[in-house]
C-alpha atoms as a PDB file:
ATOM      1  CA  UNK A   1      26.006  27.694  -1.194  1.00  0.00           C
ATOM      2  CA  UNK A   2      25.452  30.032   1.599  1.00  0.00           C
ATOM      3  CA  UNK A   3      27.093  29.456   5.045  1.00  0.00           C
ATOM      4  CA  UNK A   4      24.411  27.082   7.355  1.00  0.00           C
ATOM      5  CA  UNK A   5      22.338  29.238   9.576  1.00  0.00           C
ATOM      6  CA  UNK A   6      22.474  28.816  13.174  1.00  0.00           C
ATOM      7  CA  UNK A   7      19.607  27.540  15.282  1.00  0.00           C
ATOM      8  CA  UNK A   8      18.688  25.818  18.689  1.00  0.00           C
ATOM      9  CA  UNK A   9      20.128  21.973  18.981  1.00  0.00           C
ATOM     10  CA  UNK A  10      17.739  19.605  19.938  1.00  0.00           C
ATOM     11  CA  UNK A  11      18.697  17.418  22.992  1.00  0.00           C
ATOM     12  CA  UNK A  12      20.146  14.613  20.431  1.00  0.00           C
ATOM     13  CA  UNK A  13      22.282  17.440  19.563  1.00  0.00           C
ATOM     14  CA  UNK A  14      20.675  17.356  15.660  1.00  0.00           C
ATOM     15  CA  UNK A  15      20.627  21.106  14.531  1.00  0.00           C
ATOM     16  CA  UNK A  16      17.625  20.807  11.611  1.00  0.00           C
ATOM     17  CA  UNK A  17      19.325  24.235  10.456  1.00  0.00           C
ATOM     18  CA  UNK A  18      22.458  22.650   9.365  1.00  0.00           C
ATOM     19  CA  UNK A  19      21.655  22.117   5.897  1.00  0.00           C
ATOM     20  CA  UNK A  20      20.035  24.534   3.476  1.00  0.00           C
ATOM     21  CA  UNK A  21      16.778  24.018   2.755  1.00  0.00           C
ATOM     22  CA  UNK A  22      15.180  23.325  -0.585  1.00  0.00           C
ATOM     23  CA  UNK A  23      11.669  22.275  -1.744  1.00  0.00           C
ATOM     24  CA  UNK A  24      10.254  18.917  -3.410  1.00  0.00           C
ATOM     25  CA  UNK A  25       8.128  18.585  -6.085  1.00  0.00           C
ATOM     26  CA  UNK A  26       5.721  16.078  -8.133  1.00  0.00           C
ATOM     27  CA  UNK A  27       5.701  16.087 -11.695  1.00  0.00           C
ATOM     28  CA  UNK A  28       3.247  13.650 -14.020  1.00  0.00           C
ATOM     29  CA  UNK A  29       3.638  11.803 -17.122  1.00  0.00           C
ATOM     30  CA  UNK A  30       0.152  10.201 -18.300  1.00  0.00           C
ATOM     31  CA  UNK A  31      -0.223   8.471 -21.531  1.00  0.00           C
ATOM     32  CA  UNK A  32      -3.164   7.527 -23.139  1.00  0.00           C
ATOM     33  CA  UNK A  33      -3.255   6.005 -26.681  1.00  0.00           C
ATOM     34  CA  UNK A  34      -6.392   8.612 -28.683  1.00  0.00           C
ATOM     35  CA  UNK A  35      -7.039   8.646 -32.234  1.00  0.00           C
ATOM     36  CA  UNK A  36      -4.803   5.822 -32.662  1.00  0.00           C
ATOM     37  CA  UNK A  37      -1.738   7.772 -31.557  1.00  0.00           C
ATOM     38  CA  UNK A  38       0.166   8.056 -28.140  1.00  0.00           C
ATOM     39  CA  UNK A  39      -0.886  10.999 -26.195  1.00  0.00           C
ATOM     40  CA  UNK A  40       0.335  12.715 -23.640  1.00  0.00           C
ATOM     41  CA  UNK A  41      -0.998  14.736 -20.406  1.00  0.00           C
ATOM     42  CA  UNK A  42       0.102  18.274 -20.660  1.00  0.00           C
ATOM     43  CA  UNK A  43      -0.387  21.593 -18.935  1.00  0.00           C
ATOM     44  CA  UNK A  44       0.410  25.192 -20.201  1.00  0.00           C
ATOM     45  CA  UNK A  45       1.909  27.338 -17.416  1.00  0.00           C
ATOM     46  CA  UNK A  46       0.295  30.139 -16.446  1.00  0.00           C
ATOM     47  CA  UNK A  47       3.135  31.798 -14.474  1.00  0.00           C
ATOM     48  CA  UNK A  48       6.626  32.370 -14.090  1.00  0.00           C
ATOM     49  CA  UNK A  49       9.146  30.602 -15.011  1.00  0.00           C
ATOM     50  CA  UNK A  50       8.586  28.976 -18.343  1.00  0.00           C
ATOM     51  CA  UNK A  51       4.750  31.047 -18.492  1.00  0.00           C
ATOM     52  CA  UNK A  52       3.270  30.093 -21.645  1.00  0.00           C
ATOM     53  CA  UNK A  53       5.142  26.616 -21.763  1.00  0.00           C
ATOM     54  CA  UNK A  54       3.885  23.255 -21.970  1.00  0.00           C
ATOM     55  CA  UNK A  55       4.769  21.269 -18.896  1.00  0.00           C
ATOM     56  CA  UNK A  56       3.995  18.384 -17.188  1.00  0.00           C
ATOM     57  CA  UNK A  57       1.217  18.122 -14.563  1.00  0.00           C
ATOM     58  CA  UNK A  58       2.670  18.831 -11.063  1.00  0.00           C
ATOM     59  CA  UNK A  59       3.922  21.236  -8.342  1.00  0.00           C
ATOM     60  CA  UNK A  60       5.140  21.562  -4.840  1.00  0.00           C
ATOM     61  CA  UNK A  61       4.713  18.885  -1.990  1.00  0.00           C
ATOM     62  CA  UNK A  62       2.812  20.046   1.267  1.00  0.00           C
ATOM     63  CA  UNK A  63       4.637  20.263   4.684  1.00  0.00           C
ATOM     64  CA  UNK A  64       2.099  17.922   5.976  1.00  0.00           C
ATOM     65  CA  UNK A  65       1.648  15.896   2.620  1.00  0.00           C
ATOM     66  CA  UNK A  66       3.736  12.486   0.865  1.00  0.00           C
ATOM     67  CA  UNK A  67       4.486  12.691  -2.431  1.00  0.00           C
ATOM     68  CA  UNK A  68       1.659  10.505  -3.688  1.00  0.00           C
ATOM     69  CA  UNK A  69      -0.865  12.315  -2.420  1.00  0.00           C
ATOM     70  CA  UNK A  70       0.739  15.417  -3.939  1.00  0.00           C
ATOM     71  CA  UNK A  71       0.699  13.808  -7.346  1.00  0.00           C
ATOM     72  CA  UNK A  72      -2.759  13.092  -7.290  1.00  0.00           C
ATOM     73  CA  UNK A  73      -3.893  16.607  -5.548  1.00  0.00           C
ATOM     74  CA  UNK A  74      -1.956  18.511  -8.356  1.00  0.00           C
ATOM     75  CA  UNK A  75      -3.211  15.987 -10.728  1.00  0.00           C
ATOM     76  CA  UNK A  76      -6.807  16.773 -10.377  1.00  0.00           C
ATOM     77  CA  UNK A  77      -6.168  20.285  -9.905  1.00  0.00           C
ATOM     78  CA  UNK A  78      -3.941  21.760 -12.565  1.00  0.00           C
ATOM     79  CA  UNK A  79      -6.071  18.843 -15.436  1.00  0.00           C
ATOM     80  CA  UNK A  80      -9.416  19.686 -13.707  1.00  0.00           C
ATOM     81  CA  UNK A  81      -9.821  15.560 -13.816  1.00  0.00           C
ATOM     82  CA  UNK A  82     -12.231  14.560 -11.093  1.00  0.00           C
ATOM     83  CA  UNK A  83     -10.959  13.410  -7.696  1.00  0.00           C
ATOM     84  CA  UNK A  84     -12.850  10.416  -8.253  1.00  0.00           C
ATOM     85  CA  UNK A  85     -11.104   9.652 -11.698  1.00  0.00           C
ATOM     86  CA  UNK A  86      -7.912  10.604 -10.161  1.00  0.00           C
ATOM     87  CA  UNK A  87      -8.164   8.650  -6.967  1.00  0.00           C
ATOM     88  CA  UNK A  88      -8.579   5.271  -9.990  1.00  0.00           C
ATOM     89  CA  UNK A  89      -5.612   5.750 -11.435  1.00  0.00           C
ATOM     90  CA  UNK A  90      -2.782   3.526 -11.407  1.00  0.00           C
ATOM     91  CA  UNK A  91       0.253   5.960 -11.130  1.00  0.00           C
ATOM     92  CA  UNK A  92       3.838   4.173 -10.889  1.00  0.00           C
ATOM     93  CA  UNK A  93       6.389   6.487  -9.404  1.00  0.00           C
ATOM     94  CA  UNK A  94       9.532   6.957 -11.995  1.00  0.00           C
ATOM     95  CA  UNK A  95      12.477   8.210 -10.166  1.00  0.00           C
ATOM     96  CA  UNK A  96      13.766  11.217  -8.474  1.00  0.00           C
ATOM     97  CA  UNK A  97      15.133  14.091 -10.210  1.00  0.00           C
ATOM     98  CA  UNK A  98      17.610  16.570  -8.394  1.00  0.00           C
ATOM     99  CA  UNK A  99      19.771  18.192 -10.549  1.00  0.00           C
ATOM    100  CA  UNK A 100      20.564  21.095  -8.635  1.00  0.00           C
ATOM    101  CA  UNK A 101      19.826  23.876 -11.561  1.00  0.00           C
ATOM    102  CA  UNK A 102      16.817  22.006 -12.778  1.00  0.00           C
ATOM    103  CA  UNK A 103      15.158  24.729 -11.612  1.00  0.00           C
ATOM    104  CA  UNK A 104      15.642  28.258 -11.785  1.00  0.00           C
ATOM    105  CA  UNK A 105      13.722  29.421  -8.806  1.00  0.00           C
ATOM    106  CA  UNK A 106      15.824  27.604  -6.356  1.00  0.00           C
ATOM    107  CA  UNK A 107      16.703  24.257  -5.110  1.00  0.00           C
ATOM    108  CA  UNK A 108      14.383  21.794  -6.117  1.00  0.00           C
ATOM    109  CA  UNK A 109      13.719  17.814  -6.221  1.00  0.00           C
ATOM    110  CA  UNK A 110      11.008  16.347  -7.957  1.00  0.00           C
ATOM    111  CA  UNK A 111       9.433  12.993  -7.144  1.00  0.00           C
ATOM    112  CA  UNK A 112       8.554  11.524 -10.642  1.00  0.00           C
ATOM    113  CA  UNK A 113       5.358   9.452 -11.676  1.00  0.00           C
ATOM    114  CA  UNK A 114       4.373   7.526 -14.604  1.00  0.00           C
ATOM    115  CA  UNK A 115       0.953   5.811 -15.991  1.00  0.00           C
ATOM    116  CA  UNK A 116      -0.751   4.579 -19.030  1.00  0.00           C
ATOM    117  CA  UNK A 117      -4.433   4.952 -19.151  1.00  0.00           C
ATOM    118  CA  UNK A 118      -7.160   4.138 -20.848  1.00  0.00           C
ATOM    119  CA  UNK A 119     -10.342   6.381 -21.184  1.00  0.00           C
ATOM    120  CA  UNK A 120      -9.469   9.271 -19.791  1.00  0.00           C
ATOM    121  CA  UNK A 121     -11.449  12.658 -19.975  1.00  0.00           C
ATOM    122  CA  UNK A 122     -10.863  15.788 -21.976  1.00  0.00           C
ATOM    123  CA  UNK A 123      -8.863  18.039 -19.173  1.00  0.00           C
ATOM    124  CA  UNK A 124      -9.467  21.463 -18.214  1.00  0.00           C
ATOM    125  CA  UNK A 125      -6.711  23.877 -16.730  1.00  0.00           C
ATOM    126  CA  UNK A 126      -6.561  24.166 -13.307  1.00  0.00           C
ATOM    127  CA  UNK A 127      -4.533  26.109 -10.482  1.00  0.00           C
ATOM    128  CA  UNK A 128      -1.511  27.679 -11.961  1.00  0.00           C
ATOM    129  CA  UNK A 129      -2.010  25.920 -15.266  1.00  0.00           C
ATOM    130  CA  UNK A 130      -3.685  28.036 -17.678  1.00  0.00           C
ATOM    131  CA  UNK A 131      -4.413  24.998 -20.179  1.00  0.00           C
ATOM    132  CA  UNK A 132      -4.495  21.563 -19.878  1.00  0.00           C
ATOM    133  CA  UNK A 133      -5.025  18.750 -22.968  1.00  0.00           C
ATOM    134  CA  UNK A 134      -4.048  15.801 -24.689  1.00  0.00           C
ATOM    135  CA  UNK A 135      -1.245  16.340 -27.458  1.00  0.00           C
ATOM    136  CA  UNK A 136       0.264  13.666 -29.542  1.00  0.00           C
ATOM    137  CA  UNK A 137       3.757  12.302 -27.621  1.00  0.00           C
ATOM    138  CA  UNK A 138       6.482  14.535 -29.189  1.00  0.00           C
ATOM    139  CA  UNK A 139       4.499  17.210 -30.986  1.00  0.00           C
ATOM    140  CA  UNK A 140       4.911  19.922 -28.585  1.00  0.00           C
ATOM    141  CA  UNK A 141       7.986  21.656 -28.925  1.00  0.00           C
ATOM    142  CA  UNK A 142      10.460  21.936 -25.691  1.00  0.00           C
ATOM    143  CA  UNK A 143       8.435  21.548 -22.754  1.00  0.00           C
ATOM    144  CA  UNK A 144       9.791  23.751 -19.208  1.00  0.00           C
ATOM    145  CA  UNK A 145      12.481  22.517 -16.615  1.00  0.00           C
ATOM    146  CA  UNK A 146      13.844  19.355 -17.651  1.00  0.00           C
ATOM    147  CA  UNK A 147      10.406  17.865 -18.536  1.00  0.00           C
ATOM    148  CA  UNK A 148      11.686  16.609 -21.513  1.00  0.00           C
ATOM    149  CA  UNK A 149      13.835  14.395 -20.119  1.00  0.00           C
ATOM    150  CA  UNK A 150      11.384  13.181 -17.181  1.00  0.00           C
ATOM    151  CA  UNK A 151       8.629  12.464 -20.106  1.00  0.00           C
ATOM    152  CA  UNK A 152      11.338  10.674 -21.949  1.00  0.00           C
ATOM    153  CA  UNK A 153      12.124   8.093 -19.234  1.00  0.00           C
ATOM    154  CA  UNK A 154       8.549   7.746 -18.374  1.00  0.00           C
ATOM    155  CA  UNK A 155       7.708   6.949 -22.153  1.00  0.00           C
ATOM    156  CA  UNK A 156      10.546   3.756 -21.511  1.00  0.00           C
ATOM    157  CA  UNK A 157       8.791   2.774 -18.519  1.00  0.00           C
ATOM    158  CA  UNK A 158       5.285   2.531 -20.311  1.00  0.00           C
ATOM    159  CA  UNK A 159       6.887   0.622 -23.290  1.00  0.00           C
ATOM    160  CA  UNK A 160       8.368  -1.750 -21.260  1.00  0.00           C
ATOM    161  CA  UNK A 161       5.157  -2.123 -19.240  1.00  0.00           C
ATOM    162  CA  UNK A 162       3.647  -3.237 -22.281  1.00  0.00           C
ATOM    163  CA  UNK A 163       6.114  -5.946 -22.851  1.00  0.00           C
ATOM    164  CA  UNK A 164       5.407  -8.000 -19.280  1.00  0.00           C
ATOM    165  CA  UNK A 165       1.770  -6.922 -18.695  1.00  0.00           C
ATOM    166  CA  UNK A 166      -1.616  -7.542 -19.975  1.00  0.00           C
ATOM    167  CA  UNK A 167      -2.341  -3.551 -20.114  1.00  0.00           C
ATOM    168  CA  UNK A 168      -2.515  -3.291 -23.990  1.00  0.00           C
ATOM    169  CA  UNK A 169      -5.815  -5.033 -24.046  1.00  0.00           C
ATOM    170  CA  UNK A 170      -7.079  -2.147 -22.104  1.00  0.00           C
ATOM    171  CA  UNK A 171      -7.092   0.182 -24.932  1.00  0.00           C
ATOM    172  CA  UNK A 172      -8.488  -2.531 -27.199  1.00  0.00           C
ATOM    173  CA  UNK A 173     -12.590  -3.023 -27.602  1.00  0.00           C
ATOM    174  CA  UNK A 174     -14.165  -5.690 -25.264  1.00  0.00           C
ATOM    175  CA  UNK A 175     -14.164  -7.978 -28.756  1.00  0.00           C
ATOM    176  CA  UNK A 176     -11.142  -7.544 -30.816  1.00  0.00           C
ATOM    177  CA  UNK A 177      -8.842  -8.823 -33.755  1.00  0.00           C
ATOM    178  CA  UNK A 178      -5.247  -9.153 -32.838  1.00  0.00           C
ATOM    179  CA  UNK A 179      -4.445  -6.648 -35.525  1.00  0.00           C
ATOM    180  CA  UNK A 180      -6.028  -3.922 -33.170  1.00  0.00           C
ATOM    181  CA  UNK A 181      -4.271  -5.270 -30.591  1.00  0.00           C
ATOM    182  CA  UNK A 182      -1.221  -4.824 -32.644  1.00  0.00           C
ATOM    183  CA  UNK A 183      -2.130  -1.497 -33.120  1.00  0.00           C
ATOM    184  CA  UNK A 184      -1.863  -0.483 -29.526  1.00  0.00           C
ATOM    185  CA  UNK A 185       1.805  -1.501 -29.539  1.00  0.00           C
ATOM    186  CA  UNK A 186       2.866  -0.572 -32.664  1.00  0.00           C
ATOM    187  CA  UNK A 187       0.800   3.142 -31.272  1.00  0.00           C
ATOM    188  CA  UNK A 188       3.339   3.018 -27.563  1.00  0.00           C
ATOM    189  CA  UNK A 189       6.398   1.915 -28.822  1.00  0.00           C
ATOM    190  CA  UNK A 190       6.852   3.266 -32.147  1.00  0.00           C
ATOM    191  CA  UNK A 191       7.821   0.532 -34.159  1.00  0.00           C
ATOM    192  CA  UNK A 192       6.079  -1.690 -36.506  1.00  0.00           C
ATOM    193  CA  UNK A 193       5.674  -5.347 -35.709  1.00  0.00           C
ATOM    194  CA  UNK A 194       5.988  -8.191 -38.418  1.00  0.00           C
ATOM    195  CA  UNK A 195       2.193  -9.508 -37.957  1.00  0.00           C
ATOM    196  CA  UNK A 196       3.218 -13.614 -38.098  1.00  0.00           C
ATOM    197  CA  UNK A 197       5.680 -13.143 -35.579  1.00  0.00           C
ATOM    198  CA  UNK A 198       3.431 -11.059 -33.438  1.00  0.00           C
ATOM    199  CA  UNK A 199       0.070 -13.349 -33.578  1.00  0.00           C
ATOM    200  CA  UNK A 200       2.350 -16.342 -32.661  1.00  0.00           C
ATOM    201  CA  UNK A 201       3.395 -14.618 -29.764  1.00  0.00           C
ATOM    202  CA  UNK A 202       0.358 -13.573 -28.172  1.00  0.00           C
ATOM    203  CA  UNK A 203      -1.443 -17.100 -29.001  1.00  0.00           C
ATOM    204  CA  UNK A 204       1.772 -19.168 -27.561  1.00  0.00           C
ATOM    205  CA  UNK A 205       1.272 -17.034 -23.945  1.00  0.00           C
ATOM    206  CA  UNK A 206      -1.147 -18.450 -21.559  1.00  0.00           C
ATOM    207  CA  UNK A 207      -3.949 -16.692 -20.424  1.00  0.00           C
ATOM    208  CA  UNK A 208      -2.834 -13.444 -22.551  1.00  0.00           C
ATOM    209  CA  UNK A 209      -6.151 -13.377 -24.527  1.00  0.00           C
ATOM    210  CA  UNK A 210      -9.472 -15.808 -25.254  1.00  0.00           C
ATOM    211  CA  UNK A 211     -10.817 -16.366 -28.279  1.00  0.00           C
ATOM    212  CA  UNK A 212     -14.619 -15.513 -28.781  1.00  0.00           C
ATOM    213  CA  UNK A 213     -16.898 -17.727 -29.992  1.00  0.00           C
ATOM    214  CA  UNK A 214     -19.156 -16.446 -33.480  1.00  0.00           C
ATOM    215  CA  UNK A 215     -18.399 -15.149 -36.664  1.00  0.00           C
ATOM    216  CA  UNK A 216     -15.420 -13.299 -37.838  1.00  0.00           C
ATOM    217  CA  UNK A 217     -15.153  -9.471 -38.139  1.00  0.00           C
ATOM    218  CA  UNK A 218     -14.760  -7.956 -41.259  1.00  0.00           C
ATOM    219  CA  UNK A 219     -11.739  -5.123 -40.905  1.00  0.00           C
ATOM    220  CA  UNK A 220     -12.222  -3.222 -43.626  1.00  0.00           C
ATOM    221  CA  UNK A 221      -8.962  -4.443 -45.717  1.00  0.00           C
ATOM    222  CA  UNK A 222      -8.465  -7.050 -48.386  1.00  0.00           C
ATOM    223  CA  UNK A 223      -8.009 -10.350 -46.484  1.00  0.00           C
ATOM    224  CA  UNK A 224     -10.428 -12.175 -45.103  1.00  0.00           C
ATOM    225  CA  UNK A 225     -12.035 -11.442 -41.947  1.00  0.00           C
ATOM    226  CA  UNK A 226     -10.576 -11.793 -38.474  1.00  0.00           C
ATOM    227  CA  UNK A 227     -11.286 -13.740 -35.596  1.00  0.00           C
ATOM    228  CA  UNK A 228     -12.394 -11.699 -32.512  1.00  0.00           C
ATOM    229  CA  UNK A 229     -10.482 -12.232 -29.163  1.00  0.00           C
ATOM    230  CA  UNK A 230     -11.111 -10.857 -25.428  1.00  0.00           C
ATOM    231  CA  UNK A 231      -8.624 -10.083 -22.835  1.00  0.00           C
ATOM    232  CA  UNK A 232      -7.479 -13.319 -21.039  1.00  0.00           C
ATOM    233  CA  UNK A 233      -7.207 -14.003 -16.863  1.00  0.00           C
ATOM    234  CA  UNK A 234      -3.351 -13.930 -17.444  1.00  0.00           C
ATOM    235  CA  UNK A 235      -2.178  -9.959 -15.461  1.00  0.00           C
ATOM    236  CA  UNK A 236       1.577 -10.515 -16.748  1.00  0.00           C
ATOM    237  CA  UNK A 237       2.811 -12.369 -19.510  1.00  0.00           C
ATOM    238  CA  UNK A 238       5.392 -15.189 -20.017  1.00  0.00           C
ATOM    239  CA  UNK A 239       6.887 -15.163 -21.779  1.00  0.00           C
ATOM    240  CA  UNK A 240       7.326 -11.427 -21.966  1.00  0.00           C
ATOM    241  CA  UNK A 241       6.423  -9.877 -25.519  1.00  0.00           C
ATOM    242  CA  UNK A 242       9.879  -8.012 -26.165  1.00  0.00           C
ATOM    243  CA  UNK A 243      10.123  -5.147 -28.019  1.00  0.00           C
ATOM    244  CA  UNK A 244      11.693  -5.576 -31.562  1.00  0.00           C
ATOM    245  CA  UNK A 245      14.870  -3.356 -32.590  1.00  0.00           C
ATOM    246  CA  UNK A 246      15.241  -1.513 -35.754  1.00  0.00           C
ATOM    247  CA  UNK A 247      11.813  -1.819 -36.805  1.00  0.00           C
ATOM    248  CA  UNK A 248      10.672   2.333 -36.661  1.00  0.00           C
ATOM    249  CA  UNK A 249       7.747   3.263 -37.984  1.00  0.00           C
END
């Protein structure tokens, strides 16, 4: 590290050129489950480093601007998502990132954030992203900086979302059979669920989902047809539904 330049003290004797400077940064991870696969958020780069690249949504915070306000301004313009459809989302902030080499450019820590969305439209490139879309979570190759690992915690954080919130019912139809509910998880956390254990689960937590009054649905498979639930008033569940171990699809 270069030597600290000298400047003017202030009258609390705090010189604010003491330390060298460096720059702060959002970056985005957005999941959405599509096509009955987990689906990521990604950008290709359009310049230097890493041009051609897939990355995560983000950039650079303004003198004059916090962090969240950043992630939504980059948000809406490197995915071309409306302000109005950014300004909606629910985005959870991760965690800081500040390995010092994490970028090659020069000294740089990135402010994290995480969601899991429902409904989302087909993005456009925007700003110094020369392509933006949806790609299936983990088909992409390396992705730039250390992306891979920031997209890696975020995918925990949405996983273990599922298993004290209400959230998967958001990706389900307004009527539907706990096997498409089961779907949703199975779709996040990559595993596959043992169907008694799961249905026992979600009916034994209050206020997790309702069941609807009418005929059954037919699902297309052998057995007979399903009952037809709605989302419940519960928000988080309690139990929590815990992720299984071992069980990879």
């Amino acid at each position: 590290m270069s030597a600290p330049r000298p400047g003017p003290r202030r009258p609390d004797g705090y010189d604010p050129h003491a330390f060298e400077p460096f720059a702060v940064t959002v970056d985005l991870a957005v999941f959405t489950v599509r096509e009955e696969r987990l689906q990521v958020l990604l950008v290709q780069r359009g310049q230097e480093p890493y041009r051609g690249a897939w990355a995560l949504p983000g950039g650079f915070v303004l003198p004059r601007e916090s962090a969240g306000l950043a992630a939504r301004r980059e948000l809406a313009e490197e995915t071309g998502l409306s302000d109005a459809t950014v300004a909606r989302l629910h985005l959870e902030q991760l965690r800081t990132y500040s390995d010092p080499d994490r970028d090659p450019r020069m000294r740089v820590v990135s402010v994290a954030y995480t969601a899991l969305v429902p409904d989302l439209p087909e993005p456009r490139g925007g700003g110094d992203a020369a392509h933006a879309q949806w790609l299936p979570y983990g088909s992409y190759g390396r992705l730039a900086f250390d992306h891979d690992t920031i997209l890696a915690d975020a995918h925990e954080r949405v996983g273990a979302k599922l298993e004290y919130t209400c959230l998967a019912t958001a990706f389900c139809p307004p009527e539907f059979t706990l096997g498409e509910l089961r779907q949703v998880y199975e779709t996040v956390w990559g595993v596959e669920l043992d169907r008694p254990n799961f249905r026992r689960k979600v009916l034994a937590t209050p206020g997790f989902v309702q069941a609807v009054e009418g005929p059954p649905r037919l699902t297309g498979g052998r057995g007979k047809p399903a009952a037809l639930y709605r989302a419940g008033q519960a928000t988080a569940l309690h139990p929590p539904l815990l992720r299984p171990e071992g069980r990879q699809k």
